[in-house]
PDB file of N, CA and C in Angstrom:
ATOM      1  N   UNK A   1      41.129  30.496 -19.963  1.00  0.00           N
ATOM      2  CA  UNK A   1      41.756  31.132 -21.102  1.00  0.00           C
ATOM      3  C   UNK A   1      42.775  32.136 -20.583  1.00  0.00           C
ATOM      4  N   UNK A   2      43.961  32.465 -20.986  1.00  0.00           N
ATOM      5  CA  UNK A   2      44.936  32.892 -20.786  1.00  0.00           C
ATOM      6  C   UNK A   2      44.958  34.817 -21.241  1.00  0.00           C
ATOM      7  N   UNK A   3      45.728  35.212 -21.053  1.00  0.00           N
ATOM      8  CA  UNK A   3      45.911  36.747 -21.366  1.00  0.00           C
ATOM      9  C   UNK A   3      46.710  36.785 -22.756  1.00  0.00           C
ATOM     10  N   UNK A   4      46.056  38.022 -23.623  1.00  0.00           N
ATOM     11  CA  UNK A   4      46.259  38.470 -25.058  1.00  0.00           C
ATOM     12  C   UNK A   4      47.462  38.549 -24.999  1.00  0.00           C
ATOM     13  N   UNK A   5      48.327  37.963 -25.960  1.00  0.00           N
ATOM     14  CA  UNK A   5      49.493  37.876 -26.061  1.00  0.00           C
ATOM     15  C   UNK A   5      50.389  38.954 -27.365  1.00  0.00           C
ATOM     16  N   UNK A   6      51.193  39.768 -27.360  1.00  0.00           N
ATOM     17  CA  UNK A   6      51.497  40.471 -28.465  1.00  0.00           C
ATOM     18  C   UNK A   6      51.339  39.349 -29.966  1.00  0.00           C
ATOM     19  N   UNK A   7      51.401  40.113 -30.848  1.00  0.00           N
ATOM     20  CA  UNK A   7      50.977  39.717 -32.148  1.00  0.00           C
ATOM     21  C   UNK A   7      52.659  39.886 -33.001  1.00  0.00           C
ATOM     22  N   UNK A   8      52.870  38.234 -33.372  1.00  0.00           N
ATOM     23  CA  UNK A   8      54.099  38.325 -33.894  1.00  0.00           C
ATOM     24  C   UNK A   8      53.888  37.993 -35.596  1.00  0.00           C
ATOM     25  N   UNK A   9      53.940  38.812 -36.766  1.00  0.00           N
ATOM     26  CA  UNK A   9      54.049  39.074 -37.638  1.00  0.00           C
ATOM     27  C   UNK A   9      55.082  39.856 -38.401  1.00  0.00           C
ATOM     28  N   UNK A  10      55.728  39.103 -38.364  1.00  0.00           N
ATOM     29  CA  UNK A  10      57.112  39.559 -39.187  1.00  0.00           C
ATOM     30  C   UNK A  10      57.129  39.801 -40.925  1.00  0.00           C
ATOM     31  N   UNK A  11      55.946  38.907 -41.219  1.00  0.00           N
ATOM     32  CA  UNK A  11      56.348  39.025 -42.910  1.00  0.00           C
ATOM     33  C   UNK A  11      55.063  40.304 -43.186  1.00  0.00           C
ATOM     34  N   UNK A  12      54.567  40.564 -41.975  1.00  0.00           N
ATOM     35  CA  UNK A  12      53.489  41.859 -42.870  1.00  0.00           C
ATOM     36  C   UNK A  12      54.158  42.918 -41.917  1.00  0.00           C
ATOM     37  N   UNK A  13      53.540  43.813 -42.966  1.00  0.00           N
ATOM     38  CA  UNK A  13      54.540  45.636 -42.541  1.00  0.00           C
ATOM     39  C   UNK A  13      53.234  46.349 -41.536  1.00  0.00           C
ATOM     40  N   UNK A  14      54.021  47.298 -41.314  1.00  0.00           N
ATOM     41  CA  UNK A  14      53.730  47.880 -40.086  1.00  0.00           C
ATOM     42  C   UNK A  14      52.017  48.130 -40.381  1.00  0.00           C
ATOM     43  N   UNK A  15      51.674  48.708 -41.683  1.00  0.00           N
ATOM     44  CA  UNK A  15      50.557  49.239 -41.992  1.00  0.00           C
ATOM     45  C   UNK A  15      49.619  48.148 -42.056  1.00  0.00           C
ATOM     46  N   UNK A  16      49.975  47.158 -42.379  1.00  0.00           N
ATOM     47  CA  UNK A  16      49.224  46.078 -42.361  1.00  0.00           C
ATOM     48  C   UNK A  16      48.712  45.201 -41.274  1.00  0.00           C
ATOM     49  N   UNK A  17      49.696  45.491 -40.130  1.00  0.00           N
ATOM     50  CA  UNK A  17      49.325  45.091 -38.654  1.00  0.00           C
ATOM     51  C   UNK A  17      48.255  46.161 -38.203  1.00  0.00           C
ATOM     52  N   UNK A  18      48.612  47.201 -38.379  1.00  0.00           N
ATOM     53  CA  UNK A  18      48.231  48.733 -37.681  1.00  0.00           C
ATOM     54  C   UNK A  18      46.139  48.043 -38.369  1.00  0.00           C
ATOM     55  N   UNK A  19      45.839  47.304 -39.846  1.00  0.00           N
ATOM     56  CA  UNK A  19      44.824  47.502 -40.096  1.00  0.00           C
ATOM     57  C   UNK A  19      44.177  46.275 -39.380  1.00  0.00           C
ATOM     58  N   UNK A  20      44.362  45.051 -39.433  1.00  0.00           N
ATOM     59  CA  UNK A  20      44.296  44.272 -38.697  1.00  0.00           C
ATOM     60  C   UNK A  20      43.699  44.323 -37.420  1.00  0.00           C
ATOM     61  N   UNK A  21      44.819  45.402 -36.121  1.00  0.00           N
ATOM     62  CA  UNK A  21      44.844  45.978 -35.133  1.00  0.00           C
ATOM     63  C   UNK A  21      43.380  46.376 -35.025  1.00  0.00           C
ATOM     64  N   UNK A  22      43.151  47.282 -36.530  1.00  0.00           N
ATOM     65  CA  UNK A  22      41.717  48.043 -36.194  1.00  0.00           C
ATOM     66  C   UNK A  22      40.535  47.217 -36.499  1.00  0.00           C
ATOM     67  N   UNK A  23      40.652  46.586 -37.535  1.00  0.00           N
ATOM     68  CA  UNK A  23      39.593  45.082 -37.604  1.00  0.00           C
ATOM     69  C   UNK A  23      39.053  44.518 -36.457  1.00  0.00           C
ATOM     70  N   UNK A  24      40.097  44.232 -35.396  1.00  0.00           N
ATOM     71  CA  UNK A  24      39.498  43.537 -33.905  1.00  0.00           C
ATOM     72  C   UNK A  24      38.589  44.780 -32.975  1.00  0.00           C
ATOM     73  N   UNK A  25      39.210  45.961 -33.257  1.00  0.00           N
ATOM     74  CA  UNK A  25      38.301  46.588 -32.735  1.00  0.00           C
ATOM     75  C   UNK A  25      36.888  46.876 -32.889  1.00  0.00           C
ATOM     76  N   UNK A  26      36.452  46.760 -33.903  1.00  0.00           N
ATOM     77  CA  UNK A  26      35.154  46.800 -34.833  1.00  0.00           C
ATOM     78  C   UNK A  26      34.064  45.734 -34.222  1.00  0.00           C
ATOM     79  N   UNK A  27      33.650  45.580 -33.164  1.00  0.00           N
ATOM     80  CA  UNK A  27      32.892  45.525 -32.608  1.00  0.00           C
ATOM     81  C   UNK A  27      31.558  44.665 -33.533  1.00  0.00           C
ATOM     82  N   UNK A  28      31.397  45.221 -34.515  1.00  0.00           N
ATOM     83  CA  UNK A  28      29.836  44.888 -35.519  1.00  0.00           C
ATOM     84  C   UNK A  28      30.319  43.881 -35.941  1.00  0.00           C
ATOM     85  N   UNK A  29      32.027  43.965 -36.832  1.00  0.00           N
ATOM     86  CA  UNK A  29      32.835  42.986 -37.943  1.00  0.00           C
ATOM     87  C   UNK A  29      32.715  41.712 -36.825  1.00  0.00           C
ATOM     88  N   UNK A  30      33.273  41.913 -35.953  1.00  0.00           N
ATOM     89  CA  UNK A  30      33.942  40.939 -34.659  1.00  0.00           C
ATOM     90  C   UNK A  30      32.064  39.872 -34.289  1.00  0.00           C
ATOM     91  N   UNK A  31      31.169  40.837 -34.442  1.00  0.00           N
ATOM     92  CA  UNK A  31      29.963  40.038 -33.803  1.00  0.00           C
ATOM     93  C   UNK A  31      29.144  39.170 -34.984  1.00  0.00           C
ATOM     94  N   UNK A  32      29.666  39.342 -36.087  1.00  0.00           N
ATOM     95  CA  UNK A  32      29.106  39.024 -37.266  1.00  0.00           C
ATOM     96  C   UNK A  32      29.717  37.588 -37.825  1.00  0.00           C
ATOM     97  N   UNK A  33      30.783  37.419 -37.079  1.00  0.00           N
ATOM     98  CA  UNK A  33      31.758  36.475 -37.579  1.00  0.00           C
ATOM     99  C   UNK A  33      31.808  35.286 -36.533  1.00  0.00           C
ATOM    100  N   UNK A  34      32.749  34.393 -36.968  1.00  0.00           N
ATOM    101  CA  UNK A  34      32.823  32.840 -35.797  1.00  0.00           C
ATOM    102  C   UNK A  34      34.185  32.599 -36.126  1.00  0.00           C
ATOM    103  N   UNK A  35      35.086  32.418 -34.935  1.00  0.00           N
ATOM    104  CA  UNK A  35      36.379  32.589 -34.801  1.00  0.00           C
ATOM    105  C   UNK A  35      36.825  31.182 -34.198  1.00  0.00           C
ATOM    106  N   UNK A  36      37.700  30.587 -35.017  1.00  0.00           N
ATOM    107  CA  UNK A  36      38.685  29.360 -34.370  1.00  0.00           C
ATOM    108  C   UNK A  36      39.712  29.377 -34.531  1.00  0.00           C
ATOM    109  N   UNK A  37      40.478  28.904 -33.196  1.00  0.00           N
ATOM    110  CA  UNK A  37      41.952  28.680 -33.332  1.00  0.00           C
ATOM    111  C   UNK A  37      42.510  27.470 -33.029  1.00  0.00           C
ATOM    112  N   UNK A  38      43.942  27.703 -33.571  1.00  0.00           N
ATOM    113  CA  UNK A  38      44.446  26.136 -33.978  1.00  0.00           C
ATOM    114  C   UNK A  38      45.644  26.666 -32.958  1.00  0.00           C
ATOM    115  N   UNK A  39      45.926  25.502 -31.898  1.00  0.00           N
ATOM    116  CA  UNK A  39      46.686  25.097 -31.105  1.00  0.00           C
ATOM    117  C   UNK A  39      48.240  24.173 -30.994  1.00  0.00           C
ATOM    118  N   UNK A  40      48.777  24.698 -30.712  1.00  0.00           N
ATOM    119  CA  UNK A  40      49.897  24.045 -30.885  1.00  0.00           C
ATOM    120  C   UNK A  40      50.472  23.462 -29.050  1.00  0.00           C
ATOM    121  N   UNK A  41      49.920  22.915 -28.325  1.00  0.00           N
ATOM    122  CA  UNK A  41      50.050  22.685 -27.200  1.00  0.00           C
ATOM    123  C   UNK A  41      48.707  24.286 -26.583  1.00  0.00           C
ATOM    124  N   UNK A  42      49.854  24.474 -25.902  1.00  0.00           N
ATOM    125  CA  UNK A  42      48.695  26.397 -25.102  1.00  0.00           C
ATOM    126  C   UNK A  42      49.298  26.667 -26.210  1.00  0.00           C
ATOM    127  N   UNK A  43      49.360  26.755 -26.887  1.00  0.00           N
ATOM    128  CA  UNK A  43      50.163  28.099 -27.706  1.00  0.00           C
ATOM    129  C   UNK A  43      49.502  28.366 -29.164  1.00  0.00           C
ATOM    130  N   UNK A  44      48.494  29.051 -29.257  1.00  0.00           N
ATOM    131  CA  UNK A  44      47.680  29.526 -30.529  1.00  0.00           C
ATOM    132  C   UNK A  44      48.975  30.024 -31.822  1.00  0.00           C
ATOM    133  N   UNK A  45      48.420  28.944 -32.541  1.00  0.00           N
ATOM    134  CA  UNK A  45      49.581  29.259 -33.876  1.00  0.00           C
ATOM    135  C   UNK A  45      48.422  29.600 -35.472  1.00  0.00           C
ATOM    136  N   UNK A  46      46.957  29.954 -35.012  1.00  0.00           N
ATOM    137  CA  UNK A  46      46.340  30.228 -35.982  1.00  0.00           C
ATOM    138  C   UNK A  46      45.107  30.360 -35.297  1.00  0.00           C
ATOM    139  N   UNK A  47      44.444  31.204 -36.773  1.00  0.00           N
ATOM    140  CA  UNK A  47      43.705  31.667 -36.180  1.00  0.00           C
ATOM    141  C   UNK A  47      42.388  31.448 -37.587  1.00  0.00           C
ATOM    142  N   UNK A  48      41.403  31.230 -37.328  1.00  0.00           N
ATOM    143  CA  UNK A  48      40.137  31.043 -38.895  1.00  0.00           C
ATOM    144  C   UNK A  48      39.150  31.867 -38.286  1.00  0.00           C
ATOM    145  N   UNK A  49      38.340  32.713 -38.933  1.00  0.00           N
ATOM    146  CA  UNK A  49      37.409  33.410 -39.047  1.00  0.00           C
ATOM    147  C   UNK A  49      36.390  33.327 -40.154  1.00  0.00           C
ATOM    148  N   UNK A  50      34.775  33.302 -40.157  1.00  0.00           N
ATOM    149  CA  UNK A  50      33.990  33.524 -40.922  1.00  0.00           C
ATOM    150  C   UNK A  50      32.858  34.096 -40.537  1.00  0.00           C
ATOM    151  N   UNK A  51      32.465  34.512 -41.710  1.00  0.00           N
ATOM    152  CA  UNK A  51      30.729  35.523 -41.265  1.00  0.00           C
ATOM    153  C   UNK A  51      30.057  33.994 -41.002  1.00  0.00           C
ATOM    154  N   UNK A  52      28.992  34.539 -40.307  1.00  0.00           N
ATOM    155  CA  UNK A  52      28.159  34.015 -39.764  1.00  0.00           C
ATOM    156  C   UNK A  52      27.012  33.659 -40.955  1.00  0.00           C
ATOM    157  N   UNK A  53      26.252  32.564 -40.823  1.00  0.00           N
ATOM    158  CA  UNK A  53      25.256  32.541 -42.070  1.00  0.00           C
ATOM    159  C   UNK A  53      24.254  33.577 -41.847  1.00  0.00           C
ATOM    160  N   UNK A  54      23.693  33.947 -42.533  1.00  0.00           N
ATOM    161  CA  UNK A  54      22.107  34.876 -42.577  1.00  0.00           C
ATOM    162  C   UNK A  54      21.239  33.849 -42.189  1.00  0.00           C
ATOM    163  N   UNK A  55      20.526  34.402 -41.507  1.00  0.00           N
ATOM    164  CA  UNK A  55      19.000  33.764 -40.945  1.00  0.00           C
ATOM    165  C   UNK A  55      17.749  34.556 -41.687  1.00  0.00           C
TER     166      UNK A  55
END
């Protein structure tokens, strides 16, 4: 797997990256969830997230 690449979002504003930004940090949100991405060759052009089921 390759190194984090800047985050290109042009149609959302600054504040809206900035919350985002803090979402990945969240540690609990991030462990609770199951994350896939959609590929365009190497090149991640999406991204899906969901909570995890309850046990």
């Amino acid at each position: 797997m390759g190194s984090v690449q800047p985050v290109e979002a042009p149609d959302y504003s600054p504040e809206g990256i900035s919350s985002f930004r803090e979402i990945l940090d969240d540690s609990e949100y991030i462990n609770e969830r199951d994350f896939y991405g959609a590929f365009d060759g190497e090149k991640m052009v999406g991204v899906l997230g969901r909570e995890k089921p309850h046990t």
